[in-house]
Protein backbone atom coordinates (compact mmCIF):
# COMPACT_ATOMS: atom_id res chain seq x y z
CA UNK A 1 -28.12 8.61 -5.85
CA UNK A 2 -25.69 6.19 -4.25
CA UNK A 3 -22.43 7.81 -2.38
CA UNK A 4 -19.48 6.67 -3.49
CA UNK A 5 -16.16 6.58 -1.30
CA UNK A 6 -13.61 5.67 -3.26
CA UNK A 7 -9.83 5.07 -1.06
CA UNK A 8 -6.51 6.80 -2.45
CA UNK A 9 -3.18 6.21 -0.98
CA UNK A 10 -0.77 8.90 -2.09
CA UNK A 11 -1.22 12.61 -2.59
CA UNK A 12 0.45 12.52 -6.59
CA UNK A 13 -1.13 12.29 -9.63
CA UNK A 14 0.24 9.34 -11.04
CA UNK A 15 -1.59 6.69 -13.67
CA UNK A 16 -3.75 4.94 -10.49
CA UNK A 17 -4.70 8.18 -10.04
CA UNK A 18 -5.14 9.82 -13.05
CA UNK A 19 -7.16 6.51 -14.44
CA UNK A 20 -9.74 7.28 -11.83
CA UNK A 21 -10.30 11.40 -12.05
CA UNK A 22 -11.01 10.28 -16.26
CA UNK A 23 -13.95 8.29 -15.02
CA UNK A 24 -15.33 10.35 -11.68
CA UNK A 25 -17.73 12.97 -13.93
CA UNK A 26 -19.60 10.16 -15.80
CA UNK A 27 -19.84 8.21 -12.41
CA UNK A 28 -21.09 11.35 -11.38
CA UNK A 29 -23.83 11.49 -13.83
CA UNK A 30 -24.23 7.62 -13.96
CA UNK A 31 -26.25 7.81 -10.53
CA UNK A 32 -23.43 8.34 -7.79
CA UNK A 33 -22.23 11.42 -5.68
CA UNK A 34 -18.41 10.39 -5.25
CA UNK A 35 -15.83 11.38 -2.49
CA UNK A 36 -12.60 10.31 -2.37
CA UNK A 37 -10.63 9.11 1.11
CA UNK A 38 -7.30 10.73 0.49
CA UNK A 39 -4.84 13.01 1.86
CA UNK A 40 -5.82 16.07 2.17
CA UNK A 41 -2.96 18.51 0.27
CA UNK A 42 -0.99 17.17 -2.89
CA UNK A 43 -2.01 17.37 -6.33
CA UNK A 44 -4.65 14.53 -5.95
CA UNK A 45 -6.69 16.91 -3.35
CA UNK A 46 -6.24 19.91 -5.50
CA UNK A 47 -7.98 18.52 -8.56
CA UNK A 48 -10.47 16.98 -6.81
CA UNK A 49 -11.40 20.17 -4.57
CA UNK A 50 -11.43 22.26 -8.57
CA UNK A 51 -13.72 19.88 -9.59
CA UNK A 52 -15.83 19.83 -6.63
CA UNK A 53 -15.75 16.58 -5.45
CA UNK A 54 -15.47 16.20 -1.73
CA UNK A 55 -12.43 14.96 -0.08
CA UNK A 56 -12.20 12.99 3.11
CA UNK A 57 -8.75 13.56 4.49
CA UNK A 58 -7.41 10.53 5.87
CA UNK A 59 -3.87 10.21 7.64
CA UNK A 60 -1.46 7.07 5.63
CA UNK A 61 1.25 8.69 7.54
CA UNK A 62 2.11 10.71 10.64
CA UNK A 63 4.49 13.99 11.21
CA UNK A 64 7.40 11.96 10.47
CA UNK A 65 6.64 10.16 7.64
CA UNK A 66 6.22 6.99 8.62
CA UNK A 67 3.06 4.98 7.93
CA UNK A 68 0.88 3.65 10.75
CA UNK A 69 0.37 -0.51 11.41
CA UNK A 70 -1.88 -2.03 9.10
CA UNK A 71 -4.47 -2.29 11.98
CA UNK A 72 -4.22 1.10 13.18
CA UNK A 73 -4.77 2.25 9.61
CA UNK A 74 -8.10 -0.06 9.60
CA UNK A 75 -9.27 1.19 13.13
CA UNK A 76 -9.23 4.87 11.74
CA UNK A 77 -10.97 3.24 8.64
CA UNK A 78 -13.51 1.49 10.05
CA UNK A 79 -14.20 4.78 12.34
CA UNK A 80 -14.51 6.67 8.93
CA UNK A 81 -16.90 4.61 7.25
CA UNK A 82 -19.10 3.59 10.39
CA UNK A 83 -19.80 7.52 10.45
CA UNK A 84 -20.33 8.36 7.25
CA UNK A 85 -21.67 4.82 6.09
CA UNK A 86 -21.74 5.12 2.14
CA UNK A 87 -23.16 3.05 -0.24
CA UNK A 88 -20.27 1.97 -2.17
CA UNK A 89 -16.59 1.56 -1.21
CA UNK A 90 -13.91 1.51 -4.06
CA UNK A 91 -10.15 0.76 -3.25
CA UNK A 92 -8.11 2.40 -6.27
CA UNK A 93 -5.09 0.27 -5.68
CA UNK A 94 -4.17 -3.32 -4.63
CA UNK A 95 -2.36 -1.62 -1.15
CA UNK A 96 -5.38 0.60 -0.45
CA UNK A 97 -7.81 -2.78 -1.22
CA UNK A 98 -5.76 -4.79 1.21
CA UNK A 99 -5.78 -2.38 3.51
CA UNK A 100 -9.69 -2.22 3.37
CA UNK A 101 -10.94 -5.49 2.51
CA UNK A 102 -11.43 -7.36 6.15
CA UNK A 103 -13.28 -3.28 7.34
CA UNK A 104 -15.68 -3.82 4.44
CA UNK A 105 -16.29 -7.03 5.28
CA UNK A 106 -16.33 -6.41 8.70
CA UNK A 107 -19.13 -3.56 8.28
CA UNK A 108 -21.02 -5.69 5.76
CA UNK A 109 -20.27 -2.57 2.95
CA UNK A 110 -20.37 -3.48 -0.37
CA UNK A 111 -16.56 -2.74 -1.62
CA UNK A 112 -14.09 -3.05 -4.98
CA UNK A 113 -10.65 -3.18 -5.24
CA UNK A 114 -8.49 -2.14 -8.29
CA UNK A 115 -5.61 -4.70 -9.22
CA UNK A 116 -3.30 -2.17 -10.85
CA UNK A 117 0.12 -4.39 -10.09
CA UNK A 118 1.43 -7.07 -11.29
CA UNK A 119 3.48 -8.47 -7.73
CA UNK A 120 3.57 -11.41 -5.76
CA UNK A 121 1.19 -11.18 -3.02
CA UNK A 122 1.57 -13.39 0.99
CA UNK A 123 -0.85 -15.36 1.78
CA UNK A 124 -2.53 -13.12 4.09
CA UNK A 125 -2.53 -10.29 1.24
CA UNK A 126 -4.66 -12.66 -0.93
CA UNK A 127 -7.43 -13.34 1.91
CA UNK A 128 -7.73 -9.52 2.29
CA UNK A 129 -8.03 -9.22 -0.86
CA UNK A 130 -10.65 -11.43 -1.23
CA UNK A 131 -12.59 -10.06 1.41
CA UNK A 132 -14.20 -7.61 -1.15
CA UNK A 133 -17.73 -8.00 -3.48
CA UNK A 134 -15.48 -7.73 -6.63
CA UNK A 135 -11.85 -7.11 -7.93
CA UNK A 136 -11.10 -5.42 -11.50
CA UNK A 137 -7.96 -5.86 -12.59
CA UNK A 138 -6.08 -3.65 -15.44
CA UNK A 139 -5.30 -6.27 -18.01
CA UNK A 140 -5.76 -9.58 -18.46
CA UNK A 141 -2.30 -10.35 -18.01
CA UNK A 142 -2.81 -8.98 -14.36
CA UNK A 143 -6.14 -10.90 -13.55
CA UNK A 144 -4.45 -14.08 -14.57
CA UNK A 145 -1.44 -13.84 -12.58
CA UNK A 146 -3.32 -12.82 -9.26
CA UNK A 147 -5.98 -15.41 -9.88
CA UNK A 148 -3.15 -17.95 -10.20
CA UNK A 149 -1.66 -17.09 -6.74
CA UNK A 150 -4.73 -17.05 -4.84
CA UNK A 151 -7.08 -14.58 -5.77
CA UNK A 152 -10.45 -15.61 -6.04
CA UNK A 153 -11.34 -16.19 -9.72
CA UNK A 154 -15.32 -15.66 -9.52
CA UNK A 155 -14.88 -11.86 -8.51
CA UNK A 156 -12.09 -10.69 -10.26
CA UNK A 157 -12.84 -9.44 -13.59
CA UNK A 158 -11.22 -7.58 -16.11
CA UNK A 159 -11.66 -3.67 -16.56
CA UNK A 160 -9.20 -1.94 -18.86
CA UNK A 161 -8.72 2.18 -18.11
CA UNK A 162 -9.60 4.16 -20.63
CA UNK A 163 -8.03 7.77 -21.99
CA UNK A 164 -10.24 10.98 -23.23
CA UNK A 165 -9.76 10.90 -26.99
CA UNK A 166 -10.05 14.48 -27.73
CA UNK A 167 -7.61 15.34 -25.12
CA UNK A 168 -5.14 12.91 -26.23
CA UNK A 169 -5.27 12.88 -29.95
CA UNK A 170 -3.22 13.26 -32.89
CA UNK A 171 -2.02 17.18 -33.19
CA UNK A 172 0.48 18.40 -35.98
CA UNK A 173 4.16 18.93 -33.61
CA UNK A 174 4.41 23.25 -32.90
CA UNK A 175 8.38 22.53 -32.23
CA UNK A 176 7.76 23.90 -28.60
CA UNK A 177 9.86 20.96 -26.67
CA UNK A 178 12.67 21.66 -29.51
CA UNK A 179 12.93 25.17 -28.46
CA UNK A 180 12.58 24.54 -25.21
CA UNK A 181 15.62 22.58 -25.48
CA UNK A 182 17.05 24.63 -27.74
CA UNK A 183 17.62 21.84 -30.54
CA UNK A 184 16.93 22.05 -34.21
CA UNK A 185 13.72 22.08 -35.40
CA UNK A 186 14.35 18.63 -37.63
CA UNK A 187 16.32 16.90 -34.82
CA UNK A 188 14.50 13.32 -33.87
CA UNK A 189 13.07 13.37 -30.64
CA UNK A 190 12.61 9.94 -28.80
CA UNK A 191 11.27 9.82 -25.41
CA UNK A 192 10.18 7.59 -22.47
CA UNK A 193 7.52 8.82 -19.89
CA UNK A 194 6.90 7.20 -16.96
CA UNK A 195 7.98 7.50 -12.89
CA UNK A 196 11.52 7.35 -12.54
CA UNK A 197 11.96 3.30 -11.03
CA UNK A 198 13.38 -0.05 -11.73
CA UNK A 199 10.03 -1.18 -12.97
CA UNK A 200 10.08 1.59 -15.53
CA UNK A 201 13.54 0.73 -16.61
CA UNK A 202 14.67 3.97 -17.74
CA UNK A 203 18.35 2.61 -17.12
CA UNK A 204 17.29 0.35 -20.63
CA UNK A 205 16.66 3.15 -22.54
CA UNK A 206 19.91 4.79 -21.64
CA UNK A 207 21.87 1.79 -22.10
CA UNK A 208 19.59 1.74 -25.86
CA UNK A 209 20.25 5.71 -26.13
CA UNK A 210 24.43 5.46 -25.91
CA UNK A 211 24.46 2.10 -28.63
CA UNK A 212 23.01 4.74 -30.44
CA UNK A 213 24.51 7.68 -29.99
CA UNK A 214 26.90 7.31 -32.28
CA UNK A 215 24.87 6.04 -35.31
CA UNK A 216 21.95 8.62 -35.03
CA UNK A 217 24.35 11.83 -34.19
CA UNK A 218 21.17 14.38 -34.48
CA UNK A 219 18.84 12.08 -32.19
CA UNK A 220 18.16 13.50 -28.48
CA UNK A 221 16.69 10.79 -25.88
CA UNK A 222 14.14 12.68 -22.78
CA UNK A 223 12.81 11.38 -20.00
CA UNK A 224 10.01 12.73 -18.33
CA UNK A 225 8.86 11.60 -14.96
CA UNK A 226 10.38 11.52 -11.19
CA UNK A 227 10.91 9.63 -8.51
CA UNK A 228 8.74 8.87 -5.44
CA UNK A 229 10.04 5.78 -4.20
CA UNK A 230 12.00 6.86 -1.32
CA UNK A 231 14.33 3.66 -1.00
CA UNK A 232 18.46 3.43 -1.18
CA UNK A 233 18.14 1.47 -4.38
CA UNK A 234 15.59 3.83 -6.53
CA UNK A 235 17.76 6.85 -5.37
CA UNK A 236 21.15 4.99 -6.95
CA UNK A 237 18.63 4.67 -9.64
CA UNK A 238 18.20 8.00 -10.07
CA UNK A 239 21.54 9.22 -9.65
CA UNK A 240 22.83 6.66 -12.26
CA UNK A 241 19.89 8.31 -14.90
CA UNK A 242 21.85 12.07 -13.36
CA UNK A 243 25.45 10.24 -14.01
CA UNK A 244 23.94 9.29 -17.93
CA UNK A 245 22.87 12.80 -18.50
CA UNK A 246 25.93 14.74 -17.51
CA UNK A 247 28.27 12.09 -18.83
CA UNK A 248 29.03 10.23 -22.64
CA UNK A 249 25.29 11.42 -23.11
CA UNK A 250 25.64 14.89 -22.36
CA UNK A 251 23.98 16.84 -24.54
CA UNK A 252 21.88 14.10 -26.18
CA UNK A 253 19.86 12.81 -23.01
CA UNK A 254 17.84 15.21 -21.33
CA UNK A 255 16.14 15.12 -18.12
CA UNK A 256 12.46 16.58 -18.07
CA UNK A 257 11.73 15.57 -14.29
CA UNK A 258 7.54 16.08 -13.97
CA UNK A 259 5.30 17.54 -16.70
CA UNK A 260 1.63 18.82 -17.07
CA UNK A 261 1.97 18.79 -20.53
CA UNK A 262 2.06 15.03 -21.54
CA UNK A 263 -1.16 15.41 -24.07
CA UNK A 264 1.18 17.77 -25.78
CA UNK A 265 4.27 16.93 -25.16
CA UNK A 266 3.49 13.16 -26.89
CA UNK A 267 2.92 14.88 -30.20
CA UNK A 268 5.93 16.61 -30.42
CA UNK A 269 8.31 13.19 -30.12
CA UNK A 270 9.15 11.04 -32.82
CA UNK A 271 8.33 7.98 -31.45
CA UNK A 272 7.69 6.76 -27.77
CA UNK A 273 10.05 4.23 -25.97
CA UNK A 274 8.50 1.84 -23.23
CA UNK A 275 11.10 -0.52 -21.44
CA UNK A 276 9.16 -1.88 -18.33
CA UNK A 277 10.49 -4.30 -16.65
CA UNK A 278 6.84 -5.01 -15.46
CA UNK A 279 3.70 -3.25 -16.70
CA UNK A 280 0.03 -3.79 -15.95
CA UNK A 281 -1.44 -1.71 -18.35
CA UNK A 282 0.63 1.21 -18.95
CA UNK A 283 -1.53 4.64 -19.56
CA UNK A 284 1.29 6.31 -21.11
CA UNK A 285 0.67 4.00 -23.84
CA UNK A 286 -3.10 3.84 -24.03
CA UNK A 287 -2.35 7.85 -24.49
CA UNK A 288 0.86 7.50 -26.90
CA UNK A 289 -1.76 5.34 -28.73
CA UNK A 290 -4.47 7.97 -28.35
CA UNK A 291 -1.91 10.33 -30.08
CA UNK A 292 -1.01 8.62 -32.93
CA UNK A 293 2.77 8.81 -31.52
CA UNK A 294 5.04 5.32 -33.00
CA UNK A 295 5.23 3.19 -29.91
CA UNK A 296 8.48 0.80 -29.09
CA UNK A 297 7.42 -1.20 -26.10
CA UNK A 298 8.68 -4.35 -23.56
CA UNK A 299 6.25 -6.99 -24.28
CA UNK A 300 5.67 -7.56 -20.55
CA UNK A 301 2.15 -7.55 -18.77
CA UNK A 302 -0.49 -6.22 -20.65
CA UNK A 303 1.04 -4.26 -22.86
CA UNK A 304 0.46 -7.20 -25.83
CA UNK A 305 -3.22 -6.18 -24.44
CA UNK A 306 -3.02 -2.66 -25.62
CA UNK A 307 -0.58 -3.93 -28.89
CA UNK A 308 -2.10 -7.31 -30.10
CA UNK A 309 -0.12 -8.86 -32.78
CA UNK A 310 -2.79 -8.69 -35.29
CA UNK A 311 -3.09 -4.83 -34.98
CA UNK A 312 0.60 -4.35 -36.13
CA UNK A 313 0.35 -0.52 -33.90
CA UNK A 314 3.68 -1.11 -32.21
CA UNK A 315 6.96 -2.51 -32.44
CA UNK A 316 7.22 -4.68 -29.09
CA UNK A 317 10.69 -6.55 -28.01
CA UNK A 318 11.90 -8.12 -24.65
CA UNK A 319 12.19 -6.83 -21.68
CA UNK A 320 15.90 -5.84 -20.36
CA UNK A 321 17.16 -6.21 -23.83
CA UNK A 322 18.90 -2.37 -24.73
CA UNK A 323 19.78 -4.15 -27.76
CA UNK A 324 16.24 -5.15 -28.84
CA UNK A 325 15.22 -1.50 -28.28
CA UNK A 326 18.38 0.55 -30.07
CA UNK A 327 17.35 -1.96 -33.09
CA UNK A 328 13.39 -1.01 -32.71
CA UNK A 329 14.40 2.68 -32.51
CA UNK A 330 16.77 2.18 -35.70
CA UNK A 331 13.77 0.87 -37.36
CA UNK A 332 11.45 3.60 -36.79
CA UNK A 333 13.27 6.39 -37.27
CA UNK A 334 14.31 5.30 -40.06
CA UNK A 335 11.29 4.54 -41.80
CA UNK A 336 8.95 7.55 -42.13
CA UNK A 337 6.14 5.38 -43.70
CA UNK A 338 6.09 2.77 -41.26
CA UNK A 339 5.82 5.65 -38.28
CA UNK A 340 2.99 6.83 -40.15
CA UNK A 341 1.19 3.54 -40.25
CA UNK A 342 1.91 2.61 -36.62
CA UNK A 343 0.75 5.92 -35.39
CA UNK A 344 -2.86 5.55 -37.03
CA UNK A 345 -3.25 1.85 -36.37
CA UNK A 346 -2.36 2.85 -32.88
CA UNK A 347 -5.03 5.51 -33.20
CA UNK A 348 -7.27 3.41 -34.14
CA UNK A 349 -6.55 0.76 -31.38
CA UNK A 350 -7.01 3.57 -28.67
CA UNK A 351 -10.63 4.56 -30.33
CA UNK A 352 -12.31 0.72 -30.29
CA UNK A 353 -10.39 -0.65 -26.76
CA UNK A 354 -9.70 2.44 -24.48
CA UNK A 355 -12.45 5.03 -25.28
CA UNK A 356 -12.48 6.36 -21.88
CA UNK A 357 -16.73 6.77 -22.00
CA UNK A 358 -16.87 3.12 -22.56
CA UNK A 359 -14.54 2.35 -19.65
CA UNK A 360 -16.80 4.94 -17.27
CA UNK A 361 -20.05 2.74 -18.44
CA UNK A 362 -18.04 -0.75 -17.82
CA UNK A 363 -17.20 1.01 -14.33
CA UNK A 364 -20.41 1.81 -13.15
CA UNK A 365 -22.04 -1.47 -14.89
CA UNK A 366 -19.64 -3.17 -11.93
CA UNK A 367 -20.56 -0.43 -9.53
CA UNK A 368 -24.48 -1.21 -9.86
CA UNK A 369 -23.53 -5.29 -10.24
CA UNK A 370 -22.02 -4.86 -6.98
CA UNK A 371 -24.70 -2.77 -5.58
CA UNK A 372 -27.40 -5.02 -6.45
CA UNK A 373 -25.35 -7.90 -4.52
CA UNK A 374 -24.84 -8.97 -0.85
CA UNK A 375 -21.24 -8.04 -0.11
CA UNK A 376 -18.71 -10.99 0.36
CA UNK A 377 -18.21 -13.19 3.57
């Protein structure tokens, strides 16, 4: 059995995250005994130490909060791995597989990095970045823009996430969210899910929520997410969403902050609203798909990826346009047949791309590719 380190960043249970705890029990059984470099309290740890898979604690940040140089972070790296010298490394993000590339390289470790963004990378990010065996990027959409600034085209493949099926599946609504919000039981429900940032662009769908406001009087709007960034501009952000909620939309748009309930929580809205301003491969969607749930989403990234034309399982419309998404809404909730239809060609989408067993065996297919290889020079 191979050991498997695999490097995490943050302490939160976000999509990077959450993409790679779907996959870690058939890696498991697919012939490699994984532990995960991360910090050592926070959600992340938590679920890892319940299902017994060992975590490294490793330090991004000191007492204060502020994150170590890029070389003193690789020092304490390089001191890691030289000790414990696994098999395998596996960078979960782009930050953690810059961060790591020139160590693996320099300890001749065969290593992967996950290309989960979709931003414009220096020069110097690209060569560190290149420093590993192999890159797998999210979408398409995100392979080709990396490989067009820089990023070297021979190793970086495509690897789309994948969602558990059962988990997220279609499930009759119980009316639990409408009582929790103490709205009528009949009252359209239409939400967007996602952390709380100007990528996400909730401030679209509140901008889409008050043109509609008056024309759908018995439609509520929630969000569900929250913020991590801790920068000036994503706390404005955050404050303007507060503004929205107490404001002309009081009463309409309400303010879920973090859930644990998102497998349920899907099947209880009407339809799912996605206004990205940038979007890899968004696993909201690969689960509102999972669901069954209506999807209006940005056509940005690879969300066309999870939404091809041809499959007619979404209503996509572009980005920063509140007026392209009021009309989407309008169109869905207005149309209880079309809903239907979207729903189970979105099922159905889910079940032959984003089966999360096939994206385990893809995984360790690249794992044991990678393996059988000389790492890269």
């Amino acid at each position: 059995m191979a050991d498997l380190f695999l490097l995490c960043e943050y302490p939160t249970l976000n999509g990077a995250e959450r993409s790679m705890l779907a996959v870690l029990d058939e890696v498991r059984t697919g012939g490699f005994q994984p532990a995960v470099i991360a910090p050592e309290q926070g959600p992340l740890a938590e679920t890892l130490q319940a299902r017994d898979i060992e975590v490294i604690p490793f330090c991004w940040r000191n007492a204060g909060g502020t994150r170590p140089t890029q070389d003193r972070l690789r020092r304490q790296l390089a001191e890691l791995l030289r000790r414990r010298r696994p098999d395998l490394l596996d960078a979960n993000s782009l930050a953690t597989g810059r961060l790591s590339g020139p160590v693996a390289r320099e300890l001749g470790l065969a290593s992967i990095a996950h290309l989960r963004e979709i931003i414009k990378l220096s020069r110097q990010a690209i060569s560190d970045l290149n420093c590993h065996t192999r890159l797998l990027a999210v979408s398409r959409a995100t392979r080709e823009f990396h490989v067009a600034g820089g990023l070297a085209g021979r190793k970086t493949h495509v690897l789309y996430n994948g969602v558990d099926l059962q988990k997220f599946r279609p499930r009759p609504p119980t009316g639990y969210l409408h009582r929790e919000l103490g709205l009528a039981a009949d009252a359209p429900l239409v939400g967007a899910i996602g952390q709380i940032s100007l990528r996400k662009a909730q401030d679209v769908f509140v901008r889409a929520a008050a043109l509609l406001a008056g024309r759908l009087p018995r439609v509520h709007f929630v969000v569900v997410g929250r913020r991590f960034s801790q920068k000036d501009e994503s706390r404005r952000f955050e404050t303007d969403l507060l503004a929205a909620a107490t404001g002309d939309l009081a009463g309409r748009l309400h303010l879920l902050g973090n859930r644990n309930d998102v497998e349920r929580l899907l099947c209880e809205l009407t339809l799912l609203a996605h206004p990205a301003r940038q979007e890899p491969l968004g696993r909201v969607l690969l689960e509102a798909a999972a669901c069954g749930v209506p999807v209006a989403a940005s056509a940005v990234g690879g969300t066309p990826e999870i939404f091809p034309a041809s499959s007619r399982c979404a209503r996509l419309f572009p980005a920063d346009d509140p007026h392209a998404l009021a009309a989407a809404i309008i169109e869905l909730l207005t149309d209880g047949s079309l809903r239907a239809r979207i729903g189970t060609a979105a099922r159905r989408r889910a079940e032959k791309a984003f089966d999360v067993h096939q994206a385990a065996a893809r995984l360790i297919e690249h794992y044991r590719e990678v393996l059988s290889k000389s790492p890269a020079t």
